[in-house]
PDB file of N, CA and C in Angstrom:
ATOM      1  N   UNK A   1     119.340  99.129-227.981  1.00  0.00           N
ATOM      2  CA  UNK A   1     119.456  98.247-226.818  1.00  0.00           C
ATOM      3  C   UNK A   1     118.640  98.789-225.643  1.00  0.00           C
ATOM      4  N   UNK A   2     118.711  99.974-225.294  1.00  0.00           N
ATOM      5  CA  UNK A   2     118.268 100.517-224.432  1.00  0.00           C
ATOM      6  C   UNK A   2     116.730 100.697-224.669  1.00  0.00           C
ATOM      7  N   UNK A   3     116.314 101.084-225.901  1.00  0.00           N
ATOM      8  CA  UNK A   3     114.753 101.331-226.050  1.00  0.00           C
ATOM      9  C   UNK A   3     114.139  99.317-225.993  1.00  0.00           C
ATOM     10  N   UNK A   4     114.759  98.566-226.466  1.00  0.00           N
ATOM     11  CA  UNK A   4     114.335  97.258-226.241  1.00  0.00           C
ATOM     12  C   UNK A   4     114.105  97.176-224.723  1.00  0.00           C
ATOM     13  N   UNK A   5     114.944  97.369-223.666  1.00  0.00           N
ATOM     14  CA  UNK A   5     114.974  97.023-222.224  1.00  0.00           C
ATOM     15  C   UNK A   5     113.905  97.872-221.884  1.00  0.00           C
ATOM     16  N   UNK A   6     113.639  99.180-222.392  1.00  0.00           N
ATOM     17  CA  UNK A   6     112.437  99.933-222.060  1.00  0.00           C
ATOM     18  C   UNK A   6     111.138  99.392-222.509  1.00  0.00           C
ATOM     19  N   UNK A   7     111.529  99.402-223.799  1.00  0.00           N
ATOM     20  CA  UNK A   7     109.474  98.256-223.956  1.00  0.00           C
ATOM     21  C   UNK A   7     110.105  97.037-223.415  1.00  0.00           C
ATOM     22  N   UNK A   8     110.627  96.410-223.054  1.00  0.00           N
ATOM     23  CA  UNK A   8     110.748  95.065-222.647  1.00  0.00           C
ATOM     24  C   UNK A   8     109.854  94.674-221.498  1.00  0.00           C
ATOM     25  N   UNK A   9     110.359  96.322-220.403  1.00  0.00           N
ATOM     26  CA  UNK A   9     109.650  96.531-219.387  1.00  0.00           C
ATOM     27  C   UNK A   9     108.321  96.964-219.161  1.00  0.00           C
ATOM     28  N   UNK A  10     108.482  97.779-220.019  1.00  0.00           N
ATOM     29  CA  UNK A  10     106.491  98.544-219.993  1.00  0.00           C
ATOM     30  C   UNK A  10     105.740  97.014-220.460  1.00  0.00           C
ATOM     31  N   UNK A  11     106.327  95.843-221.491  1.00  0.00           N
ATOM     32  CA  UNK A  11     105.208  95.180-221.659  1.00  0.00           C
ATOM     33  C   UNK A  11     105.029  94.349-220.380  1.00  0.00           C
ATOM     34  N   UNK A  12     106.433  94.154-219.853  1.00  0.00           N
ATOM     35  CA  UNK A  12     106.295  93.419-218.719  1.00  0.00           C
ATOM     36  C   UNK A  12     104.875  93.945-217.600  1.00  0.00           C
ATOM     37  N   UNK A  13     105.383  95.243-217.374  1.00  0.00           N
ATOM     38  CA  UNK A  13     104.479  96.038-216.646  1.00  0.00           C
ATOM     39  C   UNK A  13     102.667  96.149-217.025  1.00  0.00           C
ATOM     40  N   UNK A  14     102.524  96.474-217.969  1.00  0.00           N
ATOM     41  CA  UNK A  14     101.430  95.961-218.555  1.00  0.00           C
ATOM     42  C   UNK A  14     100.486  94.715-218.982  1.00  0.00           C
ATOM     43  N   UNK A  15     101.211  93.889-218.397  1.00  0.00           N
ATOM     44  CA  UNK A  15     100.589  92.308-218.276  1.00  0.00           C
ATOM     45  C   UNK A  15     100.665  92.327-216.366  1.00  0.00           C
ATOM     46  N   UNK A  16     101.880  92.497-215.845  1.00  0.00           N
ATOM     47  CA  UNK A  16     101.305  92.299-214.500  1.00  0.00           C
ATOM     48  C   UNK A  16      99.954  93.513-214.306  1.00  0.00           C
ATOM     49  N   UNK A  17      99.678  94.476-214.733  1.00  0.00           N
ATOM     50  CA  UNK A  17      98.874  95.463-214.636  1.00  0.00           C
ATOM     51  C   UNK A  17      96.974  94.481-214.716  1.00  0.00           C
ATOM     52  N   UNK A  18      97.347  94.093-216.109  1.00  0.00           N
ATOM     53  CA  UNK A  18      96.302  93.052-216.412  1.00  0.00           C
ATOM     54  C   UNK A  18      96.130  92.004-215.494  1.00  0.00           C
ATOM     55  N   UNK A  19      97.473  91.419-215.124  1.00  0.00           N
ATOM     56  CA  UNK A  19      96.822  89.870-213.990  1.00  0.00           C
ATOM     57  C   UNK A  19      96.125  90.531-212.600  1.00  0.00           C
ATOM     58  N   UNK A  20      97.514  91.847-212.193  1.00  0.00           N
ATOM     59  CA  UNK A  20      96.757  92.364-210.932  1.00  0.00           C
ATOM     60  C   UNK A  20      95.593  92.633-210.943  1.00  0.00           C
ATOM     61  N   UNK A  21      94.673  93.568-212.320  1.00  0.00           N
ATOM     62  CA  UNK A  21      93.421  93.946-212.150  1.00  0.00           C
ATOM     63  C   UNK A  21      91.961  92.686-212.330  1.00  0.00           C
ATOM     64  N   UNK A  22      93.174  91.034-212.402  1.00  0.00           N
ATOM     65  CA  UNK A  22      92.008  90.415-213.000  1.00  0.00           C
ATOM     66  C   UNK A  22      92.495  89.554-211.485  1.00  0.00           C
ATOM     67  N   UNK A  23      92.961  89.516-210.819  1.00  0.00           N
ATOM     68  CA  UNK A  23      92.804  89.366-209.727  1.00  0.00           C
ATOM     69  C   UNK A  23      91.857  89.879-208.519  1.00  0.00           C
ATOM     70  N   UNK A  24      92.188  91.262-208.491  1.00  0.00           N
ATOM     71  CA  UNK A  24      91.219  91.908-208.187  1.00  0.00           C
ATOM     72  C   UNK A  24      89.589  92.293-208.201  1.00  0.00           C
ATOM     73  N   UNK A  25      89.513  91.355-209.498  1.00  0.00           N
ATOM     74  CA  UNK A  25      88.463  90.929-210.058  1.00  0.00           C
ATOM     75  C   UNK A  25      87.628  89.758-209.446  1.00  0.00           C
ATOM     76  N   UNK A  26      88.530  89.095-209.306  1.00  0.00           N
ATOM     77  CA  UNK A  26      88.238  87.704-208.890  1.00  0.00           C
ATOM     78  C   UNK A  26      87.760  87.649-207.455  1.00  0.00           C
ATOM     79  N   UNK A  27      88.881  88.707-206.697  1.00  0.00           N
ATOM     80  CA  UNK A  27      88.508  88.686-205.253  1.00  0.00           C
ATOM     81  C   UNK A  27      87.080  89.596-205.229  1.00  0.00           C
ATOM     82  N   UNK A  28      86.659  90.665-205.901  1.00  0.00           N
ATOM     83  CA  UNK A  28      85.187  91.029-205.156  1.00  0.00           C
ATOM     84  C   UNK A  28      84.513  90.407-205.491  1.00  0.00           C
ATOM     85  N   UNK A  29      84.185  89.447-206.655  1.00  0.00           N
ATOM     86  CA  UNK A  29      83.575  88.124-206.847  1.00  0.00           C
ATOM     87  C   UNK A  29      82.977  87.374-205.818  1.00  0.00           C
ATOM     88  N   UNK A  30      84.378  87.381-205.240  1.00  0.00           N
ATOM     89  CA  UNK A  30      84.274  86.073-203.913  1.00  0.00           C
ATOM     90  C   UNK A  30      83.901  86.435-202.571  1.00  0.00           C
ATOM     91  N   UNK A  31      84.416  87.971-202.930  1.00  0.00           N
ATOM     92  CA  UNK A  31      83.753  88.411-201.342  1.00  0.00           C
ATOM     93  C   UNK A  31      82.021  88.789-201.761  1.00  0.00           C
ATOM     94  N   UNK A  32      81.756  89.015-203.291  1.00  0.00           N
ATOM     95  CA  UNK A  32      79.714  89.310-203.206  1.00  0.00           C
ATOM     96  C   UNK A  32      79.266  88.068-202.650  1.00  0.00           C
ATOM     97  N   UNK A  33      79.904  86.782-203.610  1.00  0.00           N
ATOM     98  CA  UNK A  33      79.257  85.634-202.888  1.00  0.00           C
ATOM     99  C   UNK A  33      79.422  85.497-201.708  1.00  0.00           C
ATOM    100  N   UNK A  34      80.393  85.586-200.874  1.00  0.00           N
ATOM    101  CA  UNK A  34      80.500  85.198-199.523  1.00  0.00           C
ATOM    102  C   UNK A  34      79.192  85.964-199.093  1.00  0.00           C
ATOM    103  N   UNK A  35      79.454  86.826-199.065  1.00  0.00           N
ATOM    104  CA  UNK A  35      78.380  88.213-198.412  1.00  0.00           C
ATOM    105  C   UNK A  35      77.111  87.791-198.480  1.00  0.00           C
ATOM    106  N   UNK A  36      76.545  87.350-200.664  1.00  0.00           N
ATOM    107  CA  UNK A  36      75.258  86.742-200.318  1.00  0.00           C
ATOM    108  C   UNK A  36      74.859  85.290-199.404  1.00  0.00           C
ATOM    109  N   UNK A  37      75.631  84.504-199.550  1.00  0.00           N
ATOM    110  CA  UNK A  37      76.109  83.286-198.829  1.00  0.00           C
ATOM    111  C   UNK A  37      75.568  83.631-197.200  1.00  0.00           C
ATOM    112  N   UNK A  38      76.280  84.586-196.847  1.00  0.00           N
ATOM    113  CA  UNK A  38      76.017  84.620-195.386  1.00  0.00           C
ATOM    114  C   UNK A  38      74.734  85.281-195.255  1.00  0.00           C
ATOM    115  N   UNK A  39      74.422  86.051-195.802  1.00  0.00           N
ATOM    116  CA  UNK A  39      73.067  86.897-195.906  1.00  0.00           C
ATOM    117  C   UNK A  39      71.485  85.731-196.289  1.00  0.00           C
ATOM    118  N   UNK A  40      71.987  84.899-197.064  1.00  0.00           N
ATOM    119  CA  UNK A  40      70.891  84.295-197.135  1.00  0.00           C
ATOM    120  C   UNK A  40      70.753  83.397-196.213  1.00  0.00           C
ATOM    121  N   UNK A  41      71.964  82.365-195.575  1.00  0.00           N
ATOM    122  CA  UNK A  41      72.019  81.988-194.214  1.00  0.00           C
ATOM    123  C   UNK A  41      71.060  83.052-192.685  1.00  0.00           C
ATOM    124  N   UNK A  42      71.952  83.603-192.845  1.00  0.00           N
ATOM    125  CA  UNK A  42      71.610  84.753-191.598  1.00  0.00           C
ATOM    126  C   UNK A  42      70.257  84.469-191.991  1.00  0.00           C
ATOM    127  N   UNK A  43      69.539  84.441-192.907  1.00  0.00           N
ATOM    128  CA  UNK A  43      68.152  84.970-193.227  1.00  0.00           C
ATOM    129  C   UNK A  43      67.430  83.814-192.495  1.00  0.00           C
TER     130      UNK A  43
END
């Protein structure tokens, strides 16, 4: 019972691990484009 609630959790933990890092992903994405966006403006 107890080792179930333990992987229950690590898998839990290991998928938010995955969304957080593909989030994170997503946002420097959006901040290169912004950046080139404004850079080629500015230009």
């Amino acid at each position: 019972m107890i080792y179930g609630v333990i992987f229950y959790f690590g898998l839990r933990r290991k998928l938010w691990a995955k969304f957080i890092i593909k989030i994170m992903v997503w946002l420097n994405i959006i901040l290169l484009f912004i950046i080139i966006v404004v850079t080629v403006l500015g230009l």
